[in-house]
PDB file of N, CA and C in Angstrom:
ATOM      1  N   UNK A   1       4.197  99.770-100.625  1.00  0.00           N
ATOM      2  CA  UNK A   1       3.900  98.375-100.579  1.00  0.00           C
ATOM      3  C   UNK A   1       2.545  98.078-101.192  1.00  0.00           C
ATOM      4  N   UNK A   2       2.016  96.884-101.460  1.00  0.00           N
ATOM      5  CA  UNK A   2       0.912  96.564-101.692  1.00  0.00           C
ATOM      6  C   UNK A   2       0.056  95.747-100.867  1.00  0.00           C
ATOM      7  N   UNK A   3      -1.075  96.386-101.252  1.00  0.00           N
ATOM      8  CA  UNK A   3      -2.425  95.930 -99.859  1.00  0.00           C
ATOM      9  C   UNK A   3      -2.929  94.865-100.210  1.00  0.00           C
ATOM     10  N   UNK A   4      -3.659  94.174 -99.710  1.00  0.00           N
ATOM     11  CA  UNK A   4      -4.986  93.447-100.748  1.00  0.00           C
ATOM     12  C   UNK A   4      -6.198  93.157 -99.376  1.00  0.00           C
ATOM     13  N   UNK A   5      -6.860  93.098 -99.870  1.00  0.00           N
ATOM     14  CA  UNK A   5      -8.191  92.582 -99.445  1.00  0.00           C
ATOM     15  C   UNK A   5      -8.599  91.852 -98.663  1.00  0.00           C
ATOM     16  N   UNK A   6      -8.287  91.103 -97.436  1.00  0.00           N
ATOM     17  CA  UNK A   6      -8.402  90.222 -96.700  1.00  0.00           C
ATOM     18  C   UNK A   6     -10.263  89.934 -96.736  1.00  0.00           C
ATOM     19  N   UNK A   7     -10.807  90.896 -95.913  1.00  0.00           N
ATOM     20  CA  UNK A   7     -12.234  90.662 -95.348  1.00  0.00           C
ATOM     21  C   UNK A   7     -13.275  92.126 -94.826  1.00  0.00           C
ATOM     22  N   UNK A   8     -14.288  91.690 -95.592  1.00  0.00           N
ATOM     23  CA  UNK A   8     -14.731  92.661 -95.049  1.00  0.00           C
ATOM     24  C   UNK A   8     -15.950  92.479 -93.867  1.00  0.00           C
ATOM     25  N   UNK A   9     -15.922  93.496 -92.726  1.00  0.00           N
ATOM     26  CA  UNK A   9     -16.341  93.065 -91.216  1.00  0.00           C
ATOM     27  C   UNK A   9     -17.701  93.765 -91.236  1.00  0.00           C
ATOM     28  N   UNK A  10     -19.105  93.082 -91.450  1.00  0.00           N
ATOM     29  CA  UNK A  10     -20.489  93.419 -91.749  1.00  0.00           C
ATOM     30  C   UNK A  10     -20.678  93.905 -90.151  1.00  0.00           C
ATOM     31  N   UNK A  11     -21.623  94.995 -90.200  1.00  0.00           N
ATOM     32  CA  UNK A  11     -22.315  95.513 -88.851  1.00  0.00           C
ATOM     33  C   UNK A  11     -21.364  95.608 -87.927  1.00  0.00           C
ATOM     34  N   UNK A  12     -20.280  96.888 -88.720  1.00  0.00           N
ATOM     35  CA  UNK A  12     -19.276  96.848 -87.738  1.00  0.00           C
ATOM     36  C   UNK A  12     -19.121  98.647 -87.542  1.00  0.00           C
ATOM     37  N   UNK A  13     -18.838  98.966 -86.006  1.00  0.00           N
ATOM     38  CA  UNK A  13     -18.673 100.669 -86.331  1.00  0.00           C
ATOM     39  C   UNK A  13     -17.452 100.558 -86.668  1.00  0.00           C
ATOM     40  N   UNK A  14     -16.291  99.687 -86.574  1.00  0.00           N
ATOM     41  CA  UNK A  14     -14.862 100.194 -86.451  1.00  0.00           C
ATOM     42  C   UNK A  14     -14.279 100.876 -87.063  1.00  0.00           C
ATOM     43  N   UNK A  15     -13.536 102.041 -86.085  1.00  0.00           N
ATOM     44  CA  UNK A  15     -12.852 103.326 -87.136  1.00  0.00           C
ATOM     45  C   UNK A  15     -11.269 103.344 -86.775  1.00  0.00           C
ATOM     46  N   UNK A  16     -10.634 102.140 -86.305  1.00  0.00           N
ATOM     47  CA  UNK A  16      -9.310 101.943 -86.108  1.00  0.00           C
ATOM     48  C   UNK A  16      -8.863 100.489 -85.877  1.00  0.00           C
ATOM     49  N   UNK A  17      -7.360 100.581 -86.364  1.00  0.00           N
ATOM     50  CA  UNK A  17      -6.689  99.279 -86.289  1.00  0.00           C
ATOM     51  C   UNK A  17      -5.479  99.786 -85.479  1.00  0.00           C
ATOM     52  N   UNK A  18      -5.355  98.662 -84.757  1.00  0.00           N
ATOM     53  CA  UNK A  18      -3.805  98.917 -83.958  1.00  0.00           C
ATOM     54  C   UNK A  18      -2.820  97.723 -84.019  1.00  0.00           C
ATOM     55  N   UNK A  19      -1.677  97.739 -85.196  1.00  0.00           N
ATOM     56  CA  UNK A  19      -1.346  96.592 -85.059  1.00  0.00           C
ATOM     57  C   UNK A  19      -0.534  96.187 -84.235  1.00  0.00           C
ATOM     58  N   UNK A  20       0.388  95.051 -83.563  1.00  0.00           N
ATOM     59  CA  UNK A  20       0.993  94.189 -82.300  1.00  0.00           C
ATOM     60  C   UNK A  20       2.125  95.009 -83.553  1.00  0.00           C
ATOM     61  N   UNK A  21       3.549  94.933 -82.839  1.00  0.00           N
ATOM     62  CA  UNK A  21       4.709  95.457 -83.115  1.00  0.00           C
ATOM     63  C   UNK A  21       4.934  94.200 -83.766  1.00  0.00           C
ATOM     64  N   UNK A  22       4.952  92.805 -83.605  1.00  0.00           N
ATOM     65  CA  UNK A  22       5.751  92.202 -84.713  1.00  0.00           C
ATOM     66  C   UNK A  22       4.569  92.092 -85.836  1.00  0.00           C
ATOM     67  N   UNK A  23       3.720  92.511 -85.741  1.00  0.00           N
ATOM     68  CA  UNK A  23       2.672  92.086 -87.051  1.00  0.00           C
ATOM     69  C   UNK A  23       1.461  91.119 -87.355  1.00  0.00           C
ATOM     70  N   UNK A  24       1.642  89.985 -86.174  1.00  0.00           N
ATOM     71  CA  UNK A  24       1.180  88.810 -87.078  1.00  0.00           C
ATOM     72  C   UNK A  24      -0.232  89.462 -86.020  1.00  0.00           C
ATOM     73  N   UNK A  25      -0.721  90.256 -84.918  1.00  0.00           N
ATOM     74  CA  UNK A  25      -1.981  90.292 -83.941  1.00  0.00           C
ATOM     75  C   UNK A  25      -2.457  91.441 -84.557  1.00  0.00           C
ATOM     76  N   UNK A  26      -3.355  91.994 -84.519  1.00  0.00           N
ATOM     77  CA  UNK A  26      -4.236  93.546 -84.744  1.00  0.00           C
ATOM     78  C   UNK A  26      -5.629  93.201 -84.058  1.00  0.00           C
ATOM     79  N   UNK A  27      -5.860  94.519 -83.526  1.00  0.00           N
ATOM     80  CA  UNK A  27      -6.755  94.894 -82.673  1.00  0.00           C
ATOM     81  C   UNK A  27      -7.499  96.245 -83.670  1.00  0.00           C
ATOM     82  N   UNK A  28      -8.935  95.514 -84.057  1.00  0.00           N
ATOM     83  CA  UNK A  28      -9.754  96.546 -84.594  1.00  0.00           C
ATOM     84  C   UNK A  28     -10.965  96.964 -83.670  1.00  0.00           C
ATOM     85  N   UNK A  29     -10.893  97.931 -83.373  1.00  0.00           N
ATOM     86  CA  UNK A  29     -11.495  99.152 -82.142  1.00  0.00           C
ATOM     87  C   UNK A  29     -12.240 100.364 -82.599  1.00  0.00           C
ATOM     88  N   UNK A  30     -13.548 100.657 -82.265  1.00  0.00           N
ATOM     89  CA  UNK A  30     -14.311 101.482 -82.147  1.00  0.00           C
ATOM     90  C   UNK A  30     -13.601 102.509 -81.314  1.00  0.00           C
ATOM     91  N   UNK A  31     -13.311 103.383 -81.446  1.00  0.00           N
ATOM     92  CA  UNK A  31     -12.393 104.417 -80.167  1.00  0.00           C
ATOM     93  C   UNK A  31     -13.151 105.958 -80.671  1.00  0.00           C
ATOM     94  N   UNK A  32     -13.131 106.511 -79.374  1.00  0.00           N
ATOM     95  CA  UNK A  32     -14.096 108.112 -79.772  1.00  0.00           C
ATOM     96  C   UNK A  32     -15.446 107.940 -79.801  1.00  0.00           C
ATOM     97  N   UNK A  33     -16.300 107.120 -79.395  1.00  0.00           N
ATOM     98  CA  UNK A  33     -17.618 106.859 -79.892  1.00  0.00           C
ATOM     99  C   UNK A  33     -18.635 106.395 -78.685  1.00  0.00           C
ATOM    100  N   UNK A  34     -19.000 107.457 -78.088  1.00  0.00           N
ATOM    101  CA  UNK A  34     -20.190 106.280 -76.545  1.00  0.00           C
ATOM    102  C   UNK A  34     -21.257 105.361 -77.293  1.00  0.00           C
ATOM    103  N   UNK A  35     -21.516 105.466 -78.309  1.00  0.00           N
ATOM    104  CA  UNK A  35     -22.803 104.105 -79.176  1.00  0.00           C
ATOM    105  C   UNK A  35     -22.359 102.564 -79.447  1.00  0.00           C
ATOM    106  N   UNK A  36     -20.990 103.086 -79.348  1.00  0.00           N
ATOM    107  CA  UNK A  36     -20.141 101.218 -79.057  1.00  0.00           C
ATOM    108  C   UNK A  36     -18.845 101.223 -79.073  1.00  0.00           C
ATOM    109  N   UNK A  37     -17.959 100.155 -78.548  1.00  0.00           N
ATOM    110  CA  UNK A  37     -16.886 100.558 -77.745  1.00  0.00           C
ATOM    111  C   UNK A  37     -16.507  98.562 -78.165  1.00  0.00           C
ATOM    112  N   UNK A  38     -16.301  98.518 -79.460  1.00  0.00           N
ATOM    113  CA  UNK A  38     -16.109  97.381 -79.507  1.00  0.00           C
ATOM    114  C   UNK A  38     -14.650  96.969 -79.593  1.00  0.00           C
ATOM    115  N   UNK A  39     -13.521  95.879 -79.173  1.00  0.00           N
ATOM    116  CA  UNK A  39     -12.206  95.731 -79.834  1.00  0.00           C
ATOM    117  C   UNK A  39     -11.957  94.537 -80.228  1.00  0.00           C
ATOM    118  N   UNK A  40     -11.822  93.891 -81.322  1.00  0.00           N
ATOM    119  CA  UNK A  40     -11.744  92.735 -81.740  1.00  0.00           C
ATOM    120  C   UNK A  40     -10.275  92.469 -82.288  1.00  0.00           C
ATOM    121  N   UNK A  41      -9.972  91.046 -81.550  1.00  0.00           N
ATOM    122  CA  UNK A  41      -8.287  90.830 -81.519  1.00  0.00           C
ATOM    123  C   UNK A  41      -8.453  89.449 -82.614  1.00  0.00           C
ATOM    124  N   UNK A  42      -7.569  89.983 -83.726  1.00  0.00           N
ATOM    125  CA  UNK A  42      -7.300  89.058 -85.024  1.00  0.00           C
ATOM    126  C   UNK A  42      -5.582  88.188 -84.886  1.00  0.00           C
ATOM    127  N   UNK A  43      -5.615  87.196 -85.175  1.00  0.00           N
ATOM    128  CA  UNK A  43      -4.730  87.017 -85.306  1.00  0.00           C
ATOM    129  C   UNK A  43      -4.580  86.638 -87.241  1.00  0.00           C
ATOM    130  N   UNK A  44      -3.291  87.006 -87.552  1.00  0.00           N
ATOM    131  CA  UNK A  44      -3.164  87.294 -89.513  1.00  0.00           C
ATOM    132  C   UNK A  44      -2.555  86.039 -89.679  1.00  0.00           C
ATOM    133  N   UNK A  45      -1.821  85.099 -88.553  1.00  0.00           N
ATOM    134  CA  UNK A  45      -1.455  83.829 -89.072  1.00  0.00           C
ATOM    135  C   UNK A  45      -1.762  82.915 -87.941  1.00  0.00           C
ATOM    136  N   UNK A  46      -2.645  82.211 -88.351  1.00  0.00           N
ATOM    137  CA  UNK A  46      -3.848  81.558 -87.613  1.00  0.00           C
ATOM    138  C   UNK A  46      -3.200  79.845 -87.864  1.00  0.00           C
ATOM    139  N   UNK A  47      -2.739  79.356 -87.500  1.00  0.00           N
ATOM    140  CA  UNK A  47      -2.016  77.983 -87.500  1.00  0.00           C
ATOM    141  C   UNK A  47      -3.180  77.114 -87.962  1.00  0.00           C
ATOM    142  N   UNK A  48      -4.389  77.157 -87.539  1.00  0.00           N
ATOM    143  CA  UNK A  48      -5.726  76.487 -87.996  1.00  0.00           C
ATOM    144  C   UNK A  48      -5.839  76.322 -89.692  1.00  0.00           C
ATOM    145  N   UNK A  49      -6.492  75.226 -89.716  1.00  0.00           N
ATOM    146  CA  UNK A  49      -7.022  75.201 -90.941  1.00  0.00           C
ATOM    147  C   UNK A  49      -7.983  76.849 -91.884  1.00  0.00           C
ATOM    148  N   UNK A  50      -7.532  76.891 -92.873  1.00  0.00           N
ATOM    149  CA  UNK A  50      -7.903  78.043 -93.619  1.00  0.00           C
ATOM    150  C   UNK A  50      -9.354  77.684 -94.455  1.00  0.00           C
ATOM    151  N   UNK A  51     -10.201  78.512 -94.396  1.00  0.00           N
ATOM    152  CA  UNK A  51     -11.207  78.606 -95.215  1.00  0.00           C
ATOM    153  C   UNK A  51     -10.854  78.260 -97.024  1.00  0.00           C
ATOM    154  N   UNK A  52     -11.914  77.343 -97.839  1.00  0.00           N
ATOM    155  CA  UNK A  52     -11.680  77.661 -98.471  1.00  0.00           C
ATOM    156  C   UNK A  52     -11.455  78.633 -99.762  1.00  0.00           C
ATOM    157  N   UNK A  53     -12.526  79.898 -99.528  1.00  0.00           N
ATOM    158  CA  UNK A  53     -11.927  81.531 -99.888  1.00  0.00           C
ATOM    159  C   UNK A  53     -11.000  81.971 -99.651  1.00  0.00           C
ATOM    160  N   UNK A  54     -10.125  81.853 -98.563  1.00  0.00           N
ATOM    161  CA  UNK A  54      -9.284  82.260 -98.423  1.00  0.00           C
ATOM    162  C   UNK A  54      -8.092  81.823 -98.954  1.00  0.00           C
ATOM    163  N   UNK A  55      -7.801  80.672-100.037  1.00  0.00           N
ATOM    164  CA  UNK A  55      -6.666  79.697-100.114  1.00  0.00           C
ATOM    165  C   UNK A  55      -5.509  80.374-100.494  1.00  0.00           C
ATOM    166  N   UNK A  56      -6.085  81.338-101.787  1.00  0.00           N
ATOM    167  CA  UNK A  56      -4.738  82.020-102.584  1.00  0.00           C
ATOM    168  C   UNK A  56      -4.289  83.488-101.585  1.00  0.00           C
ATOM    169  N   UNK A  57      -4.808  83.643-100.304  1.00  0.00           N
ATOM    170  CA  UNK A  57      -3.894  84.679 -99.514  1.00  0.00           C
ATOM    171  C   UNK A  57      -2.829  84.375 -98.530  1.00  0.00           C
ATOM    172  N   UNK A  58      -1.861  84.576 -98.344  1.00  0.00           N
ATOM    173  CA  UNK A  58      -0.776  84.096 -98.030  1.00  0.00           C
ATOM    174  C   UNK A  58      -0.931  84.594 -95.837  1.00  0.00           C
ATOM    175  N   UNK A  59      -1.839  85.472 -95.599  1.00  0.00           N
ATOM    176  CA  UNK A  59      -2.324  85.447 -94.278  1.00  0.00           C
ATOM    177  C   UNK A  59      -3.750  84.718 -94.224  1.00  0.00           C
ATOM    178  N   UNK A  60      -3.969  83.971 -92.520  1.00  0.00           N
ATOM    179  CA  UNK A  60      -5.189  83.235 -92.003  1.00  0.00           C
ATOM    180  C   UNK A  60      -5.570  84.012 -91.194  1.00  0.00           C
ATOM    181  N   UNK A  61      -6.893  85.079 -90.994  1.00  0.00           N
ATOM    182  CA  UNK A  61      -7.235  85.488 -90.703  1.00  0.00           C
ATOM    183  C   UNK A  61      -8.348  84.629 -89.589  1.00  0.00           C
ATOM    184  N   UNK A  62      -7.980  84.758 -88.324  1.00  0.00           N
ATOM    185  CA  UNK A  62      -9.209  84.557 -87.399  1.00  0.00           C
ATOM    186  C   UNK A  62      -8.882  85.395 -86.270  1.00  0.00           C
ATOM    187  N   UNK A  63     -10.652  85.437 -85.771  1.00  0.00           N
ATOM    188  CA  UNK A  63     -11.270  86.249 -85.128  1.00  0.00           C
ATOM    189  C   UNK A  63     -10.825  85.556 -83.540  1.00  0.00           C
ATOM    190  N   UNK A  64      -9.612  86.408 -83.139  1.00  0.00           N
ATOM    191  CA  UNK A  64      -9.609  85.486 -81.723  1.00  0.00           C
ATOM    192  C   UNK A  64     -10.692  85.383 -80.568  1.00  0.00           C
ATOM    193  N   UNK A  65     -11.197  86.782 -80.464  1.00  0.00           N
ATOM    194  CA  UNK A  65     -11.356  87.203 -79.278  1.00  0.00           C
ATOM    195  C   UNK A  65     -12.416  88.921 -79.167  1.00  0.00           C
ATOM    196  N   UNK A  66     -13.314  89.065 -78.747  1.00  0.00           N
ATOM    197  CA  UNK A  66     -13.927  90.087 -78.707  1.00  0.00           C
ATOM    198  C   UNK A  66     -13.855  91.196 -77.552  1.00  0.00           C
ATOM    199  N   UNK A  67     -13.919  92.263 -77.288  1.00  0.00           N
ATOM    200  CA  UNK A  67     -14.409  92.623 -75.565  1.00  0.00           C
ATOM    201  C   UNK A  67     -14.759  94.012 -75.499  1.00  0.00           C
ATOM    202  N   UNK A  68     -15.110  94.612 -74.600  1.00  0.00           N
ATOM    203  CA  UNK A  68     -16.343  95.759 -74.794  1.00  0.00           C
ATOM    204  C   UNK A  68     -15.336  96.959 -73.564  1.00  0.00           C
ATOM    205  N   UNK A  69     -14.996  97.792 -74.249  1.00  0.00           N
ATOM    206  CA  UNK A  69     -14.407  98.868 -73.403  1.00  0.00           C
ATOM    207  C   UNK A  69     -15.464 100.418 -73.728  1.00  0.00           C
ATOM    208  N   UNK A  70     -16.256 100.488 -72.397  1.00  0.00           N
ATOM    209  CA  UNK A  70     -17.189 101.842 -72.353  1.00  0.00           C
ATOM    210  C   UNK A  70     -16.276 103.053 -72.721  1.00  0.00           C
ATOM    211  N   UNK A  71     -16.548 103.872 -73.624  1.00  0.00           N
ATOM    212  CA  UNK A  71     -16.094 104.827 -73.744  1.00  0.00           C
ATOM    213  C   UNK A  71     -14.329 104.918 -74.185  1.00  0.00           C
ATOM    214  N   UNK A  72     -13.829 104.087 -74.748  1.00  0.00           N
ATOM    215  CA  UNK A  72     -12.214 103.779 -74.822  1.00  0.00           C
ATOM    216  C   UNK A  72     -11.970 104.912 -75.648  1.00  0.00           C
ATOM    217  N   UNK A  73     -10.990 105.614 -75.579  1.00  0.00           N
ATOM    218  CA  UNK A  73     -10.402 106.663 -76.335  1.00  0.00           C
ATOM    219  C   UNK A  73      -8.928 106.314 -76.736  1.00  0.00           C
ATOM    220  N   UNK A  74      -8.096 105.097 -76.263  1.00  0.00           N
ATOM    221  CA  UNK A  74      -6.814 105.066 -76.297  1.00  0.00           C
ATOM    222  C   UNK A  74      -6.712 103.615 -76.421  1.00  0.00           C
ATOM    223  N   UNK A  75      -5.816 102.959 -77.437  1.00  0.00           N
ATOM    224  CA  UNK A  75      -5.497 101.613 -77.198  1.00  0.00           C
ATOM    225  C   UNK A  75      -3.536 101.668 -77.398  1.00  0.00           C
ATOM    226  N   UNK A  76      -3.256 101.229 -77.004  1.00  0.00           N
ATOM    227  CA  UNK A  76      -1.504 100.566 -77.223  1.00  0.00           C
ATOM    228  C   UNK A  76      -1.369  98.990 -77.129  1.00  0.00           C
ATOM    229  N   UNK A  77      -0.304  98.973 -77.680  1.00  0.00           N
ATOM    230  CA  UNK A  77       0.220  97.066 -77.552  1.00  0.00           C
ATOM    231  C   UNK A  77       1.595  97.768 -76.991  1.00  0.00           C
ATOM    232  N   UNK A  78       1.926  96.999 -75.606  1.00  0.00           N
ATOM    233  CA  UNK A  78       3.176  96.654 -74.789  1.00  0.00           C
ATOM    234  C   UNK A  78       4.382  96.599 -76.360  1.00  0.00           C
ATOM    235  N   UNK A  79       5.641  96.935 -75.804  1.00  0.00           N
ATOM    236  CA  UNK A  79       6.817  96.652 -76.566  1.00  0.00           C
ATOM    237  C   UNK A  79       6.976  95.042 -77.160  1.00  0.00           C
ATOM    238  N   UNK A  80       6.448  93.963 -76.784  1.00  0.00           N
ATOM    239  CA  UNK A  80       6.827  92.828 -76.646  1.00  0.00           C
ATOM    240  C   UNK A  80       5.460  92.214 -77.693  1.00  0.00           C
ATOM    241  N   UNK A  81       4.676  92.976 -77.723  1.00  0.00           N
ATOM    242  CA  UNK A  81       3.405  92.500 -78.113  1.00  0.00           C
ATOM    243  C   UNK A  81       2.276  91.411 -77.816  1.00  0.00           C
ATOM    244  N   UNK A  82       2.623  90.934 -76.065  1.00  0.00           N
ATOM    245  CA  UNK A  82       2.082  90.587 -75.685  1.00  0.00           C
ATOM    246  C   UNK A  82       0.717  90.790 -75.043  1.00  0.00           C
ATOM    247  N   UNK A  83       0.730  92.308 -75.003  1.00  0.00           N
ATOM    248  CA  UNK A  83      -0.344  92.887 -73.967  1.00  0.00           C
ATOM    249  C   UNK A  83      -0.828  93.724 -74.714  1.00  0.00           C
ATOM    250  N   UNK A  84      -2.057  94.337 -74.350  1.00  0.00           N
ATOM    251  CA  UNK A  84      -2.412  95.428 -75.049  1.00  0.00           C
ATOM    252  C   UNK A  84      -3.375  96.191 -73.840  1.00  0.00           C
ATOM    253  N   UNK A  85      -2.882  97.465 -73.471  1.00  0.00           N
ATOM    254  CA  UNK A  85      -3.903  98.407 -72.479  1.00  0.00           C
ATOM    255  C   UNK A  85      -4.465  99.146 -73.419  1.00  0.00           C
ATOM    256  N   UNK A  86      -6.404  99.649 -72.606  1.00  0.00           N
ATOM    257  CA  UNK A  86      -6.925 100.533 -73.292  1.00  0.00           C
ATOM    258  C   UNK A  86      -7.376 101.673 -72.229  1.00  0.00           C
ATOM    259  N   UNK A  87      -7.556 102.614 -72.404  1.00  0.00           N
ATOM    260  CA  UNK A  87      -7.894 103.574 -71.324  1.00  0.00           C
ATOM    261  C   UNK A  87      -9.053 104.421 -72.008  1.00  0.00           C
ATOM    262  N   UNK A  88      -9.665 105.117 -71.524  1.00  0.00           N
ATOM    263  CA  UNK A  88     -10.719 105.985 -71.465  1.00  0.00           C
ATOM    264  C   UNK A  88     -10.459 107.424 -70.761  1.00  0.00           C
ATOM    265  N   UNK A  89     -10.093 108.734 -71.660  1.00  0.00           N
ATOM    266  CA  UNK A  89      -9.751 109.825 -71.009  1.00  0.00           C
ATOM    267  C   UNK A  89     -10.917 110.521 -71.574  1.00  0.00           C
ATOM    268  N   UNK A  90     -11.311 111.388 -70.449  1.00  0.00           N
ATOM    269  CA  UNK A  90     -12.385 112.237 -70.048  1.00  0.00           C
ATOM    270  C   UNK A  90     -11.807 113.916 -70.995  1.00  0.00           C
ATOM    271  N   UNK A  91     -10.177 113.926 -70.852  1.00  0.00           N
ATOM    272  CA  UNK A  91      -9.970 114.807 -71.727  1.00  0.00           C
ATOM    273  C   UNK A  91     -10.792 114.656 -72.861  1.00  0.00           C
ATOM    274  N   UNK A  92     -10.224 113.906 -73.469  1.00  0.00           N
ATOM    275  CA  UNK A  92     -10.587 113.158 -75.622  1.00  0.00           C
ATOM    276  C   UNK A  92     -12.035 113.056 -75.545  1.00  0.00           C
ATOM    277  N   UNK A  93     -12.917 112.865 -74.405  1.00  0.00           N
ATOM    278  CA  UNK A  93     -14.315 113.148 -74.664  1.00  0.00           C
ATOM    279  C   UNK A  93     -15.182 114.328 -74.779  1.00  0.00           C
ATOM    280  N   UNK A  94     -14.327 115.424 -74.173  1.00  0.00           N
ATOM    281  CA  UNK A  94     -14.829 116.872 -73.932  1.00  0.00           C
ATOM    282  C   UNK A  94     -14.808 117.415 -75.520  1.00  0.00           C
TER     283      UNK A  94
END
């Protein structure tokens, strides 16, 4: 398939994306890392008015939602893609 370019996220550690099973949510997460433990929930079709940089991409990228998990080693999205749990195992830190 082909990619393109959406955005790029300044002063960011993030070293993973987890996307929602139907597509349109992703959760970009710092995971493995005690210096920050950030997860930021995007939604790719944003019903809101679009920037105008953004006009000729066919996804609306906004920043829903931020939140701070100490030490997270694990993220999933529920079957339904409503939910998303994160956990922290003491194994994956050793």
């Amino acid at each position: 398939g082909n990619f393109k370019h959406l955005r790029t996220l300044d002063k960011k550690n993030s070293n993973s994306i987890y996307w929602s099973p139907r597509g349109r949510f992703v959760v970009v997460a710092t995971v493995h890392n005690t210096q920050s433990s950030d997860l930021d929930f995007y939604d790719l079709d944003f019903e809101g008015e679009k920037p105008e940089s953004d006009k000729d991409l066919t996804a609306n990228l906004q920043l829903m939602n931020t939140a701070d998990h100490y030490g997270v080693t694990d993220v999933e999205w529920d079957p339904s893609g409503r939910f998303v749990a994160t956990w922290s195992s003491s194994w994956k830190h050793s």
